[in-house]
Structure formats: C-alpha cells, structure tokens
C-alpha atoms as a PDB file:
ATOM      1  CA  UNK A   1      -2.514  -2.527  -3.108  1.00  0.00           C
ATOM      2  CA  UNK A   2      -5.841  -2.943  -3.794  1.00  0.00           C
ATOM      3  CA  UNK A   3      -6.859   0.733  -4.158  1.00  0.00           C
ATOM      4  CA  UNK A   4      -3.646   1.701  -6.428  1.00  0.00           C
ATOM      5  CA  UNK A   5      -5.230  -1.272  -8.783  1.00  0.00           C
ATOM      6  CA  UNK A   6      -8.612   0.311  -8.922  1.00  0.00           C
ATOM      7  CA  UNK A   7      -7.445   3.552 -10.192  1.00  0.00           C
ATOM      8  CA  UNK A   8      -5.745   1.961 -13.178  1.00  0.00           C
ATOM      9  CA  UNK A   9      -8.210   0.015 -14.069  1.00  0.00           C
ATOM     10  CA  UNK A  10     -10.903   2.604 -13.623  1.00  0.00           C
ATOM     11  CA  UNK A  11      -8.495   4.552 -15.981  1.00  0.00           C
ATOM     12  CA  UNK A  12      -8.704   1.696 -19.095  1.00  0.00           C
ATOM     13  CA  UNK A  13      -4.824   0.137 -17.671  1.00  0.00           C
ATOM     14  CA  UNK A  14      -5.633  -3.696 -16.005  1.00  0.00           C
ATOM     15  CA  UNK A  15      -2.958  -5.310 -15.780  1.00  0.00           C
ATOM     16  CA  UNK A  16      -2.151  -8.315 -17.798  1.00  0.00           C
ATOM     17  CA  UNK A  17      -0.773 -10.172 -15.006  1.00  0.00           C
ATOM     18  CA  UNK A  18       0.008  -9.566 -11.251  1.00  0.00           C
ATOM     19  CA  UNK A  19       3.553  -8.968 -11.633  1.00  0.00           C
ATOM     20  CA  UNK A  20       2.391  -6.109 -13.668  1.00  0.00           C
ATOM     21  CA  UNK A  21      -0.363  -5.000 -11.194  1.00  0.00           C
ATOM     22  CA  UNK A  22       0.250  -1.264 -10.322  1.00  0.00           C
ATOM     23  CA  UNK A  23      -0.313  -2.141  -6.475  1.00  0.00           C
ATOM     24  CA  UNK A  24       1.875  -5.433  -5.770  1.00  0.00           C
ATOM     25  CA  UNK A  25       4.804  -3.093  -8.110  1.00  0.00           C
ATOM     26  CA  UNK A  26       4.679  -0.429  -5.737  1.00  0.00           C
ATOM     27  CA  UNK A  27       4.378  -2.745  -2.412  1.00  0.00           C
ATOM     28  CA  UNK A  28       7.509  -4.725  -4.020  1.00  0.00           C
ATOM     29  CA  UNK A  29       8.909  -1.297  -4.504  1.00  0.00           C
ATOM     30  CA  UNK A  30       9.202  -0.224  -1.050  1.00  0.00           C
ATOM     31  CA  UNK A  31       9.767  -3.420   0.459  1.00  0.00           C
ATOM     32  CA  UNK A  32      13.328  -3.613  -1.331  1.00  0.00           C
ATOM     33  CA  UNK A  33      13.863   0.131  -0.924  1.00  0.00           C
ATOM     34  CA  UNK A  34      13.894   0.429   2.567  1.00  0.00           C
ATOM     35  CA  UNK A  35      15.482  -3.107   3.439  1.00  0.00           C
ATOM     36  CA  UNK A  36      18.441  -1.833   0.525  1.00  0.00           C
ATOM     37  CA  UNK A  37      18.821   1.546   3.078  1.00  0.00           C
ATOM     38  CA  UNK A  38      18.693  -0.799   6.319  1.00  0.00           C
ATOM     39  CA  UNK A  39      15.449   1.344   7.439  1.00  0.00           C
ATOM     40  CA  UNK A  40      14.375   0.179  10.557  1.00  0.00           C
ATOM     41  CA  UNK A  41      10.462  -0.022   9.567  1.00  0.00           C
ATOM     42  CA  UNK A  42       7.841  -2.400   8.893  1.00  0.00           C
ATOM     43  CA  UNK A  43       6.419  -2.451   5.174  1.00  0.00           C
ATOM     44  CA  UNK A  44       2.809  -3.465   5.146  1.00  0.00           C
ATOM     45  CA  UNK A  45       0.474  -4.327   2.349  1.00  0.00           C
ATOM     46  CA  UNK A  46      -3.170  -4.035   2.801  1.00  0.00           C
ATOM     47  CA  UNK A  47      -7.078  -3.497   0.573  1.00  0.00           C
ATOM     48  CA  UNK A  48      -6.350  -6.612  -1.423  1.00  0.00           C
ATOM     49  CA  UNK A  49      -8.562  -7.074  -3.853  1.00  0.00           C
ATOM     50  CA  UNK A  50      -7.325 -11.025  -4.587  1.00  0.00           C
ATOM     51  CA  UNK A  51      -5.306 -13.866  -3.258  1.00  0.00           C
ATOM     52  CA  UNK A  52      -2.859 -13.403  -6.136  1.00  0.00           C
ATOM     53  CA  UNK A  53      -2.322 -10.391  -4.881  1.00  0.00           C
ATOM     54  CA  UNK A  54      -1.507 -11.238  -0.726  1.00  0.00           C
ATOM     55  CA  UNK A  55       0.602 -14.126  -2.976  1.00  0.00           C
ATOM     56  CA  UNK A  56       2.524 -12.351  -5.189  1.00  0.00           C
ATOM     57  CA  UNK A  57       3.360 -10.131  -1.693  1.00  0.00           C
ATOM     58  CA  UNK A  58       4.284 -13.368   0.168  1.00  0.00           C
ATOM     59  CA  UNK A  59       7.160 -12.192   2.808  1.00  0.00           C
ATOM     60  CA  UNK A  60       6.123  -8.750   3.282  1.00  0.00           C
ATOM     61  CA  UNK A  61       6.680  -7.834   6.898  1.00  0.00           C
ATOM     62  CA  UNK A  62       3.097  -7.284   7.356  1.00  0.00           C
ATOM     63  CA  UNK A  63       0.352  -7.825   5.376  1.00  0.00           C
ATOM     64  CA  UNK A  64      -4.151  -6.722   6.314  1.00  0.00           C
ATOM     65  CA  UNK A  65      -6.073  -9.529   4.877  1.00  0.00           C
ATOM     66  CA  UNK A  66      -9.913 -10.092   4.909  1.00  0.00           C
ATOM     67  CA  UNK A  67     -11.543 -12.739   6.972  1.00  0.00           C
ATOM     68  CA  UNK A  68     -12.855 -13.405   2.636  1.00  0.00           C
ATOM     69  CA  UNK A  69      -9.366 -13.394   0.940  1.00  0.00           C
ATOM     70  CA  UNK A  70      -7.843 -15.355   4.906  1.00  0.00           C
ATOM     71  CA  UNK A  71     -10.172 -18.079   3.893  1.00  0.00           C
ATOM     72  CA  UNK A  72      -9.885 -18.866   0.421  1.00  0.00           C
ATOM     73  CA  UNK A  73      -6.025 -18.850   1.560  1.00  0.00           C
ATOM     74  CA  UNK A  74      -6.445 -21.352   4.365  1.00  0.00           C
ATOM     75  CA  UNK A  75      -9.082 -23.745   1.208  1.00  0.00           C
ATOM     76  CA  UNK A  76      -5.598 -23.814  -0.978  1.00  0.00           C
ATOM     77  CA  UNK A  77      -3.449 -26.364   0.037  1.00  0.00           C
ATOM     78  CA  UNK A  78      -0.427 -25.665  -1.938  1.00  0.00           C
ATOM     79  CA  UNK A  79       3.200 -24.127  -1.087  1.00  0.00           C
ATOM     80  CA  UNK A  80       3.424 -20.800  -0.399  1.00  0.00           C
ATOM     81  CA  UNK A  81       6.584 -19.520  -1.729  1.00  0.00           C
ATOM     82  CA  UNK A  82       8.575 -16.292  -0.089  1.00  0.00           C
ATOM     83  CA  UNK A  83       8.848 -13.657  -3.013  1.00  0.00           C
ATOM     84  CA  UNK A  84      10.312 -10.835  -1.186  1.00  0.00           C
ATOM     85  CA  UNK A  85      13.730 -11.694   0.394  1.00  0.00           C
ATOM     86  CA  UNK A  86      14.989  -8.597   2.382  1.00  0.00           C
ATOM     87  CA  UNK A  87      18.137  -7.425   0.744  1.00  0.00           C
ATOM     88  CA  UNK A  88      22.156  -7.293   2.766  1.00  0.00           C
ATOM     89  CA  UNK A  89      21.387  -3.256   3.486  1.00  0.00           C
ATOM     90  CA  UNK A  90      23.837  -1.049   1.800  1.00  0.00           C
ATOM     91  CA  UNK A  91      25.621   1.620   2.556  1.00  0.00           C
ATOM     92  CA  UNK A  92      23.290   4.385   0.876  1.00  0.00           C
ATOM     93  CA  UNK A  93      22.974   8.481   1.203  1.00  0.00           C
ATOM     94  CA  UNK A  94      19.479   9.520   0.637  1.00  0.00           C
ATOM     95  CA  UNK A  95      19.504  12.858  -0.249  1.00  0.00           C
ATOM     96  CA  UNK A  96      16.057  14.396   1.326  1.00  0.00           C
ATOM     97  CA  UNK A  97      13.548  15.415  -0.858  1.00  0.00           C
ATOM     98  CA  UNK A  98      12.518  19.019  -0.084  1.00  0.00           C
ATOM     99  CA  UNK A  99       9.091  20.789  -0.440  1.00  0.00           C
ATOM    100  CA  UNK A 100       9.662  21.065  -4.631  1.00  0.00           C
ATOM    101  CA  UNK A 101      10.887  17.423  -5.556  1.00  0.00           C
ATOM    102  CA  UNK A 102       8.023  16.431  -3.262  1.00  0.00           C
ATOM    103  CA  UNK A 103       5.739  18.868  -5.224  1.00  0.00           C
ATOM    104  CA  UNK A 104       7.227  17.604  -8.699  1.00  0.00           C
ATOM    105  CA  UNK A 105       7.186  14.092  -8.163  1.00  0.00           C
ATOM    106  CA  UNK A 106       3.035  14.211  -7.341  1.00  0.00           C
ATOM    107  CA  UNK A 107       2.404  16.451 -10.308  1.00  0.00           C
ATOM    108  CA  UNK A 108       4.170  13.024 -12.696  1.00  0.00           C
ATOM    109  CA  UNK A 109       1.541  11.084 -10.780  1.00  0.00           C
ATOM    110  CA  UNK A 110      -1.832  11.460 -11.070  1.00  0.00           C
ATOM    111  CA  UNK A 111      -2.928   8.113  -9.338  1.00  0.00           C
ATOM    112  CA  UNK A 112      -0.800   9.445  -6.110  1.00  0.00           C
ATOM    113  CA  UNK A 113      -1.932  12.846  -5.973  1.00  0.00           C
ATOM    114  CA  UNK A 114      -5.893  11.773  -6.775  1.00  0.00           C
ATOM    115  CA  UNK A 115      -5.218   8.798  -3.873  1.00  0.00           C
ATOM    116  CA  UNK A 116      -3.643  11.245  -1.419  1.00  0.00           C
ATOM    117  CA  UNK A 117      -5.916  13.755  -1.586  1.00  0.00           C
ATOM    118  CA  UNK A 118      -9.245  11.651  -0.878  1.00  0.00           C
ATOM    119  CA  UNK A 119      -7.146   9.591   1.413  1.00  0.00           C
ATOM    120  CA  UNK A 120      -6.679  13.220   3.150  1.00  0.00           C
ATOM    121  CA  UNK A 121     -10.324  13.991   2.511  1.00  0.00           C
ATOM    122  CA  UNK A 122     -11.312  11.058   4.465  1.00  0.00           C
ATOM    123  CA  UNK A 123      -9.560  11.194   7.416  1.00  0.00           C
ATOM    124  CA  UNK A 124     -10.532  14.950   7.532  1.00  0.00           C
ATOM    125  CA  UNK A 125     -13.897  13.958   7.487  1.00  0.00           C
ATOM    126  CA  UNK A 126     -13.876  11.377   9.588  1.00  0.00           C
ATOM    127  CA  UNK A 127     -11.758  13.241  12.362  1.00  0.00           C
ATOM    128  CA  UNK A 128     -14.485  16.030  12.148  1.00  0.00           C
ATOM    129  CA  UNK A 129     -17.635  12.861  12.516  1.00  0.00           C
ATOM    130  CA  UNK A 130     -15.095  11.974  15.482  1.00  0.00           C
ATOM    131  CA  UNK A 131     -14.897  15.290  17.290  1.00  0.00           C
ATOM    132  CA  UNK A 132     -19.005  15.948  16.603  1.00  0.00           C
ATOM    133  CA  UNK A 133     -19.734  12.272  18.359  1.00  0.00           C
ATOM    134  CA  UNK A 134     -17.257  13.320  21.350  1.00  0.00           C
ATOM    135  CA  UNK A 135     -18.878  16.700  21.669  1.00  0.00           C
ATOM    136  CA  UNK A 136     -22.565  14.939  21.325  1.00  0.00           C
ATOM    137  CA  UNK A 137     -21.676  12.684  24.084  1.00  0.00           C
ATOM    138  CA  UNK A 138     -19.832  15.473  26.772  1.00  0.00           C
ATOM    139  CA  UNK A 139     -23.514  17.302  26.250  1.00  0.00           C
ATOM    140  CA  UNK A 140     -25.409  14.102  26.695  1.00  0.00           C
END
C-alpha cells in the first residue's frame, strides 16, 4: 500500500484523500475481485505508511502493521468501522491472461513494472547475500 503511494507521489500525483490513494485503490481492488470469483485466498495489505491507510483497509483478511502505526491504533479510542464486506461470489469465467496481455498490461503501467522489477531486484539480491552467508558458514 504504502510503496504503490510513494511512487505517485514521488511522481508529482498525492492523493487528495485516502479513498483516492493509489495503494488502499488497488488493495480495495483485489479484495472485491477475488471474493466476486469465490477465490479461495487470503488478500493482505502491508508497508503502510499511515493509520488512515490500515483504516480505510479495515476488513481486509490480513493486514502487516508496525509496532508505530499498532500503537497509535490501540491510543484512538473510536469505532472502527468494516469497509470491505466480502461480496456473495459469482459465477465468473476468467479468461487467463497469456504471456502478451501480461506483457501489455505492464507496459500501461509504469508504477507496476518500475515496482516489480526492484521488487525482483531485491529478492535477487538478497537470495544471492543468502547463499554467500550459507556458503561462508559450511567453510567456517
């Protein structure tokens, strides 16, 4: 959530409010998508950058919240409302989207394709820091 914010506002697009913040739109996004198709997963928000954000989000199946953001939740007192409701699932034929939708839908969106390749980038990285510690250690 958190990270899909930063790279509009790094790009000159802040939201003017959080129903219009990039991350909690695409959280909300999938959340009713997959209850709609009766997909047997667990949605899960997570790198909030705000409680209005984990708020906004109230009801996801699962959410990662800081001990920081936990306790300035636990200081407000007031309700809590549920905004996402899972959906009666529907009856719905996903047609599967092949190596060139996949391919054309990342080149309409820049933050996804920047996000998912230093997401990639970093777990590369960090695999290779993983194997290097494992080999340091079999040689200790």
């Amino acid at each position: 959530v958190g990270r899909i914010l930063d790279w509009y506002v790094a790009h000159g697009q802040a939201p003017a409010s959080i129903d219009e913040d990039p991350g909690v739109r695409f959280v909300r996004g999938v959340y009713a998508e997959f209850k709609r198709r009766g997909s047997p997963t667990v949605v899960m928000g997570a790198s909030f950058r705000s409680t209005a954000q984990i708020e906004a989000l109230a009801g996801c199946d699962r959410l990662t919240i800081s001990p920081d953001l936990l306790e300035k939740l636990d200081a407000d007192l007031g309700e809590l409302p549920r905004k996402l409701v899972p959906a009666a699932a529907e009856a719905v034929d996903v047609a599967p989207i092949d190596q060139a939708r996949f391919d054309a839908d990342m080149a309409a969106d820049p933050m996804a394709t920047e996000k998912l390749a230093t997401g990639i980038d970093a777990f590369a990285k960090d695999l290779q820091a993983l194997r290097q510690r494992i080999a340091d250690e079999l040689t200790a």
